[in-house]
N, C-alpha and C. Protein backbone atom coordinates (compact mmCIF):
# COMPACT_ATOMS: atom_id res chain seq x y z
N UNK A 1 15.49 11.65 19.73
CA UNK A 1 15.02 12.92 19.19
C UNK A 1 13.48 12.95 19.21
N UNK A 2 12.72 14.12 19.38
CA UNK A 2 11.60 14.21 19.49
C UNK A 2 10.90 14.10 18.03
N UNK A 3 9.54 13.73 18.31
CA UNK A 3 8.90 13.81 16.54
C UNK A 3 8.53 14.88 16.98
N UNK A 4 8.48 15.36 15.12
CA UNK A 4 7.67 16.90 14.96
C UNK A 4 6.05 16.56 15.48
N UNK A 5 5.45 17.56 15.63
CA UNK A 5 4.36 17.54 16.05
C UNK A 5 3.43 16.65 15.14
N UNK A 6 3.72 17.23 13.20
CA UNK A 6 3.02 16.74 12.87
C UNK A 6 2.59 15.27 12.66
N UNK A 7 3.94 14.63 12.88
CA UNK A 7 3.75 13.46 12.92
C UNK A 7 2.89 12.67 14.31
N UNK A 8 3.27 12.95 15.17
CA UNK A 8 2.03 12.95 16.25
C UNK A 8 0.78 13.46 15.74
N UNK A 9 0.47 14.30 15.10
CA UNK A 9 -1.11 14.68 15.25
C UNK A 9 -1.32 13.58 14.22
N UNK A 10 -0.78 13.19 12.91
CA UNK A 10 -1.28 12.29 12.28
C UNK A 10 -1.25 10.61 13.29
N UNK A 11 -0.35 10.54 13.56
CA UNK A 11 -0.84 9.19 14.01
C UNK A 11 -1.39 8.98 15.20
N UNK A 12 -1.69 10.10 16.20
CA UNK A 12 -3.02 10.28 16.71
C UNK A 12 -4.34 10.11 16.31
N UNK A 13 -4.50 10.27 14.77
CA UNK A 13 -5.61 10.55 14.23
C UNK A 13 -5.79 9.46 13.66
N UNK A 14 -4.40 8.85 13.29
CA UNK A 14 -5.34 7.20 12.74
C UNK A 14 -5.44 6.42 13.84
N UNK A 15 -4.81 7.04 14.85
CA UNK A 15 -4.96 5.49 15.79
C UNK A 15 -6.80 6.10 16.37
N UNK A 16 -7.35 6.93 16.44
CA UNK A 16 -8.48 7.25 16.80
C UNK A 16 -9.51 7.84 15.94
N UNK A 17 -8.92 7.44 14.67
CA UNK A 17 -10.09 7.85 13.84
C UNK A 17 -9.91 6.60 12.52
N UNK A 18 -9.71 5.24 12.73
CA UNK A 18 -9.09 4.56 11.39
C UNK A 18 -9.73 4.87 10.57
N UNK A 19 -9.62 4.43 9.15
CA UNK A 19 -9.56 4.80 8.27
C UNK A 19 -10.26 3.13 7.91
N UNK A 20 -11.21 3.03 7.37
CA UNK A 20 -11.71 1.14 7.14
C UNK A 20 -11.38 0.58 5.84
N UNK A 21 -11.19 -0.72 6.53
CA UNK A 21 -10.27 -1.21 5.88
C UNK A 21 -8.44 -1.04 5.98
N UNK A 22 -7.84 -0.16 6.77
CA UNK A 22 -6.65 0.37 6.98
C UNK A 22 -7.02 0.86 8.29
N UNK A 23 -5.09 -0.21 8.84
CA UNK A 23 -4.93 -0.23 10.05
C UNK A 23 -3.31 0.36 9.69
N UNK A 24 -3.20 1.39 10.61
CA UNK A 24 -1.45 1.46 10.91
C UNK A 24 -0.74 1.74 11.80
N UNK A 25 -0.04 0.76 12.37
CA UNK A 25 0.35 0.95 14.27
C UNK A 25 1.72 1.07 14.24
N UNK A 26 2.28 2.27 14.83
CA UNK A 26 3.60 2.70 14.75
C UNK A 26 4.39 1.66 16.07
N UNK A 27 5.31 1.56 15.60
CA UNK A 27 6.51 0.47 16.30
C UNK A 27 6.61 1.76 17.67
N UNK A 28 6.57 1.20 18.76
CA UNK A 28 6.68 1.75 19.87
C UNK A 28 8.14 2.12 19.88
N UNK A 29 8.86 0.88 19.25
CA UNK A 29 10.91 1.13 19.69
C UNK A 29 10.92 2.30 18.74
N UNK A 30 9.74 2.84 17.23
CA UNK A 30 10.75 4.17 16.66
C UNK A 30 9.16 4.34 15.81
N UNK A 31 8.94 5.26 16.37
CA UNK A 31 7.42 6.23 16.24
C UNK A 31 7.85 6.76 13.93
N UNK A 32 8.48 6.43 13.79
CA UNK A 32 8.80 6.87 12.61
C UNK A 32 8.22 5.95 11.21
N UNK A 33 8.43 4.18 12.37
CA UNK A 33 7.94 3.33 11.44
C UNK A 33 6.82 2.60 12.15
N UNK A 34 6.15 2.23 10.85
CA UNK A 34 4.31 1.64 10.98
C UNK A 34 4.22 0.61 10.25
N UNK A 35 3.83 -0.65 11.20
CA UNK A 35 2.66 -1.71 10.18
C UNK A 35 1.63 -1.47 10.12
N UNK A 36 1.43 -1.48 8.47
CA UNK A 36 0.25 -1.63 7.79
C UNK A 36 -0.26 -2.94 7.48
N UNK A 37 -1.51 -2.32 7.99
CA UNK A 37 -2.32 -4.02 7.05
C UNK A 37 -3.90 -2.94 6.70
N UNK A 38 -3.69 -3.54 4.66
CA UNK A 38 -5.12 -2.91 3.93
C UNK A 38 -5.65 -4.08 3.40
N UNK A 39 -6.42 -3.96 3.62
CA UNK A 39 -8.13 -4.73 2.89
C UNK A 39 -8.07 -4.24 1.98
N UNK A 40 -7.81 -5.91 0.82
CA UNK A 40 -8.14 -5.70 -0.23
C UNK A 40 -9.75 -5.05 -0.65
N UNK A 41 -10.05 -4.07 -1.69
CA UNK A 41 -11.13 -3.48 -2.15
C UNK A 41 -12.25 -4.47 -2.14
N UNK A 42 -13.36 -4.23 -2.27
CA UNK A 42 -14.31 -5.34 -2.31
C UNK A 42 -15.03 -5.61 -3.89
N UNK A 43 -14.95 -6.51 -4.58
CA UNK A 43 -15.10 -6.50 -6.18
C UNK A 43 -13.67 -6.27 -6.60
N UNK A 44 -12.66 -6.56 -6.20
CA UNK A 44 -11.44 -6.65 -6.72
C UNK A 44 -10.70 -7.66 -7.05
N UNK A 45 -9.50 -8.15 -7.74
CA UNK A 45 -9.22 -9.58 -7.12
C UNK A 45 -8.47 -9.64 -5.77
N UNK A 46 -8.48 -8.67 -5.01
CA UNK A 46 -7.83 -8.55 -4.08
C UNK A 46 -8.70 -8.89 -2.70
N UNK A 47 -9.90 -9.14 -2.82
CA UNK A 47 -11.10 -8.81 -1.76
C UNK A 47 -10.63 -10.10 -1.34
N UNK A 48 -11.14 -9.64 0.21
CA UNK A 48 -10.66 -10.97 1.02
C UNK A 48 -9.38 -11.23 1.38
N UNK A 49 -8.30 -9.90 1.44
CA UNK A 49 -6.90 -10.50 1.38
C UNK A 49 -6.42 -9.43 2.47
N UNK A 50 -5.70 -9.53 3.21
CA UNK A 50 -5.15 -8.44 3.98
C UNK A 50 -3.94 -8.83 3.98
N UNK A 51 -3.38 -6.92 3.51
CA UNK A 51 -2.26 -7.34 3.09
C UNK A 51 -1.37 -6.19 4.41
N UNK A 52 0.33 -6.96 4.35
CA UNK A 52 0.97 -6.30 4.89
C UNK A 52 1.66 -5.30 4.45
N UNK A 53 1.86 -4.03 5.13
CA UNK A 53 3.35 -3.06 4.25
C UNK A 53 3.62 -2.19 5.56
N UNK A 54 4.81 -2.21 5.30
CA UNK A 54 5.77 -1.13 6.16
C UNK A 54 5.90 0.09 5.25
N UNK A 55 5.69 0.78 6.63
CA UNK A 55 5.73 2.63 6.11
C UNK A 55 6.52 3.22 7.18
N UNK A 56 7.37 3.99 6.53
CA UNK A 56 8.41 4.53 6.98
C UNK A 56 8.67 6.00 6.59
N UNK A 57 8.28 6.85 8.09
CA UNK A 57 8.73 8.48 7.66
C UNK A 57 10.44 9.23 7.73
N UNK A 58 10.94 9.41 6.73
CA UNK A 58 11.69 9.88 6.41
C UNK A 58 12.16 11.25 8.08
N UNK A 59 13.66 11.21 8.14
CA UNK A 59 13.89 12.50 8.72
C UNK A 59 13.17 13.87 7.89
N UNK A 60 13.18 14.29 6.74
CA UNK A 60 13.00 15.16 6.23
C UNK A 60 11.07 15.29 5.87
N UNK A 61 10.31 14.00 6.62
CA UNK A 61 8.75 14.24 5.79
C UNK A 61 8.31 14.98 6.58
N UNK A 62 7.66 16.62 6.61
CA UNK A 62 6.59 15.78 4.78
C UNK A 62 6.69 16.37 4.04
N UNK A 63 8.45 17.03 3.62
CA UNK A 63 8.96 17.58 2.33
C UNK A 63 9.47 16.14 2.13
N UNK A 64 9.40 15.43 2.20
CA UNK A 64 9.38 13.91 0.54
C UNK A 64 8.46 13.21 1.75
N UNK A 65 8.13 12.23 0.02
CA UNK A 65 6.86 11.29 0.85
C UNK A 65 7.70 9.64 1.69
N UNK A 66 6.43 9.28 2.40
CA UNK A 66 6.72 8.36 3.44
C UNK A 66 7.52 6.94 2.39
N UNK A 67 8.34 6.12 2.63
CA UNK A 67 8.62 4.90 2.14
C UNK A 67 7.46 4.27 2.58
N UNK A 68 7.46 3.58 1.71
CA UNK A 68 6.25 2.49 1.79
C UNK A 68 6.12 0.78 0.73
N UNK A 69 6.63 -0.08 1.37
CA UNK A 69 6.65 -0.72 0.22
C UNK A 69 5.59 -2.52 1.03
N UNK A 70 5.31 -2.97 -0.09
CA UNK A 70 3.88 -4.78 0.30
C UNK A 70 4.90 -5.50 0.87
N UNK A 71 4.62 -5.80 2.06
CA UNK A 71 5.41 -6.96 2.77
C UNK A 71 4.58 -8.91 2.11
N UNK A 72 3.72 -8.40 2.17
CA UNK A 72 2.53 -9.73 1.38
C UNK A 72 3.01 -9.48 0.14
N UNK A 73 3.16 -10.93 -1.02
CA UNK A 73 3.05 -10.84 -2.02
C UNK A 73 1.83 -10.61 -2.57
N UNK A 74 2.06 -9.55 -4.22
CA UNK A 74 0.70 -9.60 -4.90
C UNK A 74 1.11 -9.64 -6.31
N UNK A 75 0.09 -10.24 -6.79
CA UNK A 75 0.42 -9.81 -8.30
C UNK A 75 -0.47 -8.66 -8.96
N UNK A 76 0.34 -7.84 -9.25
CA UNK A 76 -0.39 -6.12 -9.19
C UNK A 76 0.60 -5.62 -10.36
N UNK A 77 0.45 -4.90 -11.15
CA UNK A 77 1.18 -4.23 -12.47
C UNK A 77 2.09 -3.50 -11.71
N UNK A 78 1.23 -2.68 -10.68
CA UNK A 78 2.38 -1.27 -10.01
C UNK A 78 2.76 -1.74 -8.87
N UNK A 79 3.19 -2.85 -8.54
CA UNK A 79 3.88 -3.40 -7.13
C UNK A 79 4.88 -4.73 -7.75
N UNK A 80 6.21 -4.27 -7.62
CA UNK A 80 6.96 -5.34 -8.02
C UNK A 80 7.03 -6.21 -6.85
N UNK A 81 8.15 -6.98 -7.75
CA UNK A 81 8.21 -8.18 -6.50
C UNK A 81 8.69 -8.00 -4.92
N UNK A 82 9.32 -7.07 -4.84
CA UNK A 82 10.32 -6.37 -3.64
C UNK A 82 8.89 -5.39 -2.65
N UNK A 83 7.97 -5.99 -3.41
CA UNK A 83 6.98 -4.48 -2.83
C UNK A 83 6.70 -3.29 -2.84
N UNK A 84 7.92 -2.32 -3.90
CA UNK A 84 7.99 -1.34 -3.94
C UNK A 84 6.22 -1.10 -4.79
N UNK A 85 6.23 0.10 -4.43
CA UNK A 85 4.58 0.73 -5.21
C UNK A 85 4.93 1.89 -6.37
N UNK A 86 4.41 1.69 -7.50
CA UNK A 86 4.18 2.77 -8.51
C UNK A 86 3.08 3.94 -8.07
N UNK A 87 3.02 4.76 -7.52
CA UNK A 87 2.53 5.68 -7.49
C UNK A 87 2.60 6.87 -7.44
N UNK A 88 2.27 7.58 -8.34
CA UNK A 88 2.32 9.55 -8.57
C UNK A 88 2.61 9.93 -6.99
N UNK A 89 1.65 9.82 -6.44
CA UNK A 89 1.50 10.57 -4.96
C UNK A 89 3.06 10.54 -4.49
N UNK A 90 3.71 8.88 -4.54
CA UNK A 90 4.38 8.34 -3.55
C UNK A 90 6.03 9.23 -4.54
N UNK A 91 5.93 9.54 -5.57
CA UNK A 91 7.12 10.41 -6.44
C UNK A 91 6.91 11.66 -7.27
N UNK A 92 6.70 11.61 -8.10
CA UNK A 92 6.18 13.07 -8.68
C UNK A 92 5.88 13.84 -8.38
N UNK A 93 4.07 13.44 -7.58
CA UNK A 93 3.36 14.40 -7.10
C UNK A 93 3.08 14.35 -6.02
N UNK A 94 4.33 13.95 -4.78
CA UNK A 94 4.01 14.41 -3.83
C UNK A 94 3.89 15.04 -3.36
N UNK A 95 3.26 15.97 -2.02
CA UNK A 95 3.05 17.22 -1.59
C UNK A 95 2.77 17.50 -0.17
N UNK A 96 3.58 18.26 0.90
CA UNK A 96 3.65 18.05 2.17
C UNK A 96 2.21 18.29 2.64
N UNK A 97 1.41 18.99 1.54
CA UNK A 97 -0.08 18.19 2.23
C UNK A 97 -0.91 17.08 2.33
N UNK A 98 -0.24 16.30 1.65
CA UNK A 98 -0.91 14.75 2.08
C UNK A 98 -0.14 14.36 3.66
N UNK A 99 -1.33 13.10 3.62
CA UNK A 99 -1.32 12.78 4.43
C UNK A 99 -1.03 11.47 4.82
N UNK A 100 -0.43 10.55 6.23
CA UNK A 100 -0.43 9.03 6.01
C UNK A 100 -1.90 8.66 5.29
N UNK A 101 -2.75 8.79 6.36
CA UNK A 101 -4.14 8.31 5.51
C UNK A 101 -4.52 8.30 4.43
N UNK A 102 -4.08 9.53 3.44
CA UNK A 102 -4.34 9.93 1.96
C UNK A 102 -3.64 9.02 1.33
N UNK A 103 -2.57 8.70 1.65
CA UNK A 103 -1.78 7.92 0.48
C UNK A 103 -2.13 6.41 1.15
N UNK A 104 -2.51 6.13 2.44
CA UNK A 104 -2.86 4.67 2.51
C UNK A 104 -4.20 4.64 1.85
N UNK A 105 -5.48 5.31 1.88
CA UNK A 105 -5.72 5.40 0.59
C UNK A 105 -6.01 5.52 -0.79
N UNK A 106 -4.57 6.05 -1.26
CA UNK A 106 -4.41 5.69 -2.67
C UNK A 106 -3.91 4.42 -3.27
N UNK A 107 -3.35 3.98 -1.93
CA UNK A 107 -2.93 2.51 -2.13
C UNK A 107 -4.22 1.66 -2.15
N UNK A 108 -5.10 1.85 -0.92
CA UNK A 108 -6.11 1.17 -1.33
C UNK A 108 -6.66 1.15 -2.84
N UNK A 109 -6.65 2.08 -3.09
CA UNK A 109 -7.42 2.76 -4.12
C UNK A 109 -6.51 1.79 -5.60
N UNK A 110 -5.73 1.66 -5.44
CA UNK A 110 -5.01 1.26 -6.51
C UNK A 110 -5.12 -0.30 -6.57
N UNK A 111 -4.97 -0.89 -5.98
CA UNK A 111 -5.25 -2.21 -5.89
C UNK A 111 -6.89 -2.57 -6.39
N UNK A 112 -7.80 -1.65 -6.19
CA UNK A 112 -8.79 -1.63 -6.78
C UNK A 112 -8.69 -1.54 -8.31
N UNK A 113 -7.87 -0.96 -8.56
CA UNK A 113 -7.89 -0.06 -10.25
C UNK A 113 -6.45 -0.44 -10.75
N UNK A 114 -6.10 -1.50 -10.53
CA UNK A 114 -4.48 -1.74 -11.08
C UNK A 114 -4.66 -0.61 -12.69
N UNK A 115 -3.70 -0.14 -12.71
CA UNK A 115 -2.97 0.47 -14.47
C UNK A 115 -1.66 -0.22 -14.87
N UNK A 116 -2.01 -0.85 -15.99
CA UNK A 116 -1.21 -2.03 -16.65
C UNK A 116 -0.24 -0.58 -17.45
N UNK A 117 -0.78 0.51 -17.69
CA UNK A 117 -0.66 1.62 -18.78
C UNK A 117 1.06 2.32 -18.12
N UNK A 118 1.01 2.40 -16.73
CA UNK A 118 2.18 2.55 -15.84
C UNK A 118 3.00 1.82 -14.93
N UNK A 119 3.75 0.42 -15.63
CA UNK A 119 3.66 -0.43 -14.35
C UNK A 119 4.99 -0.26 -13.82
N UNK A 120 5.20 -1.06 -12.81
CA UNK A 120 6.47 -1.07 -12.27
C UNK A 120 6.60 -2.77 -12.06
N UNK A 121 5.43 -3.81 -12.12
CA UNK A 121 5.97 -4.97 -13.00
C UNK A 121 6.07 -5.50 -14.40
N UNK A 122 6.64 -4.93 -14.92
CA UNK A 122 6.44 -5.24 -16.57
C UNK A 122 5.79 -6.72 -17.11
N UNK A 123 6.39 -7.67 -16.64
CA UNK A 123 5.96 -9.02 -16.73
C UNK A 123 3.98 -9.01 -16.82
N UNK A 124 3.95 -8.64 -15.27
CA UNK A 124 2.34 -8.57 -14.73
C UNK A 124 1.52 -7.76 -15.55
N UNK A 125 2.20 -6.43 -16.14
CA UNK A 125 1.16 -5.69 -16.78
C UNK A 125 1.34 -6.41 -18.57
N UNK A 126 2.25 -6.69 -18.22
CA UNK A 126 2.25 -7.64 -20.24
C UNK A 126 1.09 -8.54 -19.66
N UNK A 127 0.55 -9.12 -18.53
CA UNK A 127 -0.07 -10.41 -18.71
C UNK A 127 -1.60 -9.53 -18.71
N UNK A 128 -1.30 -8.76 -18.26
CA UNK A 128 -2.87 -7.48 -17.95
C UNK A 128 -3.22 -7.35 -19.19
N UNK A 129 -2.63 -6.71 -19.65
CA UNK A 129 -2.81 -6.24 -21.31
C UNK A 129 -3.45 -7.39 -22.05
N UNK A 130 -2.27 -8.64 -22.26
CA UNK A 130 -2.55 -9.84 -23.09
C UNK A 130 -4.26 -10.43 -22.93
N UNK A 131 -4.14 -10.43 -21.70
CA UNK A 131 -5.41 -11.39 -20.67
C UNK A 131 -5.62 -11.03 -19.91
N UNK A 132 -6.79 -9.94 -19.79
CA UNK A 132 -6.75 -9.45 -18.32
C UNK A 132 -7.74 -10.16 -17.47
N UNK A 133 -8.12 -11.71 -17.70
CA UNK A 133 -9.46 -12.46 -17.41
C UNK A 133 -8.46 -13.04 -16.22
N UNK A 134 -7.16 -13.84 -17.50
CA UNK A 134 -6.25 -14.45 -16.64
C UNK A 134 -5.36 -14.09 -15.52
N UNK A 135 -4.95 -12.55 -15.86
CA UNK A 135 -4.26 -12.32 -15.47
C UNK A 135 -5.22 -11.79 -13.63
N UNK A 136 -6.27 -10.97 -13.44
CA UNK A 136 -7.21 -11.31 -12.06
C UNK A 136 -7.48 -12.83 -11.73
N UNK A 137 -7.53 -13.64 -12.57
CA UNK A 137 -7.74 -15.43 -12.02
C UNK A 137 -6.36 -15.35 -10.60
N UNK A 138 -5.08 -14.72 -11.61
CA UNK A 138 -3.75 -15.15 -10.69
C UNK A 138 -3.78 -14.32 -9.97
N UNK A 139 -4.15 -12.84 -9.96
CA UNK A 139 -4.49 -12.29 -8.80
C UNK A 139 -5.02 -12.62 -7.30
N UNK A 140 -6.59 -13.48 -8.13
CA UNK A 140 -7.26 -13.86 -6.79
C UNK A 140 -6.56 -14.71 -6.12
N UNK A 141 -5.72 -15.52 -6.82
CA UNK A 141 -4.82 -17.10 -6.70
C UNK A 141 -4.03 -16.57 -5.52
N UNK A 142 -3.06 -15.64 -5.86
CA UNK A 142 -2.03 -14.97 -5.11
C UNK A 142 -2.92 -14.29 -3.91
N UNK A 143 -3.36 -12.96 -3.97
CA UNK A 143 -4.38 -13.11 -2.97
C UNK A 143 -4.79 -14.17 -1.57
N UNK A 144 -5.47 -15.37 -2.35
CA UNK A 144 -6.06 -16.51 -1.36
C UNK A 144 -4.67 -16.87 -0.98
N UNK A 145 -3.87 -17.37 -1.90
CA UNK A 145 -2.45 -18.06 -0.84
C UNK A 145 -1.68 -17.07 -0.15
N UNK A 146 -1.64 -16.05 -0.22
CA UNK A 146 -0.69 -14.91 0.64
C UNK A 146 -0.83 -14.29 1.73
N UNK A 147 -2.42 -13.85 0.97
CA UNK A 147 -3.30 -12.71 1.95
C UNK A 147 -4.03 -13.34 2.61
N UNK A 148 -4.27 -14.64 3.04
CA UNK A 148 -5.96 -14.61 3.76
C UNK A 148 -5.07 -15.55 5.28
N UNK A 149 -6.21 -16.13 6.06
CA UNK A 149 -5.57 -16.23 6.77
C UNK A 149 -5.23 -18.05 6.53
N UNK A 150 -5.43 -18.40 5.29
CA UNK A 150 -4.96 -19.72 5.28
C UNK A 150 -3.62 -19.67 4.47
N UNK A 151 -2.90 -18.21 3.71
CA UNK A 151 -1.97 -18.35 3.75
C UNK A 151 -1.01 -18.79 4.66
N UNK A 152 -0.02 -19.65 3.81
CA UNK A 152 1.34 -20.15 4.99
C UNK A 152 2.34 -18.90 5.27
């Protein structure tokens, strides 16, 4: 089946206009799905980490938003263990005018600004709350062993 246009004009546009820090290259066998890899923020505990996620457009987008969930582990309040992401954009408030780029990022964007206040790891944001000194120490920890390239 053919893609809608719009999906071509968007991933036309990232493949020739990236977005820094965010790369996303659609699987040649099915134009529908994309690896991602985002750079962690810089001043984050995430800096220095590039992380993986698969994004996946729905038959029906961009009346509902793209699947998207961290193939890299992180320890993040709004990213459970499975990778799924807490974000407004990505449920609530999505809206067929966003865009891949917009919501890759808000993802960036979030990893910058974890909210312990909405999480979708409960564990991680109890440790946010408790200690949030400790709880970025295990960030960076996770980070260096996952994300960099001396992860195994």
């Amino acid at each position: 089946m053919a893609l809608p246009k719009r999906i071509i004009k968007e991933t036309e546009r990232l493949v020739a206009e990236p977005v820094p820090g965010i790369s996303a290259v659609p699987h040649e066998d099915n134009l529908r799905y994309f690896d991602v890899r985002i750079h962690g923020p810089a001043s984050s505990p995430y800096e220095g980490g590039i992380f993986k996620l698969e994004l996946f457009l729905p038959e029906d987008y961009p009346m509902t938003p793209p699947k998207i969930r961290f193939l890299t582990k992180i320890y993040h309040p709004n990213i459970d263990k499975l990778g799924r992401i807490c974000l407004d954009v990505l449920k609530s408030n999505w809206s067929p005018a966003l865009q891949i780029r917009t919501i890759l990022l808000s993802i960036q964007a979030l990893l910058g600004a974890p909210n312990p206040d909405d999480p979708l790891a409960n564990d991680v944001a109890q440790h946010w709350k408790e200690n949030v000194t400790a709880a970025i120490e295990t960030a960076k920890e996770w980070t260096h062993k996952y994300a960099t390239d001396t992860a195994t």
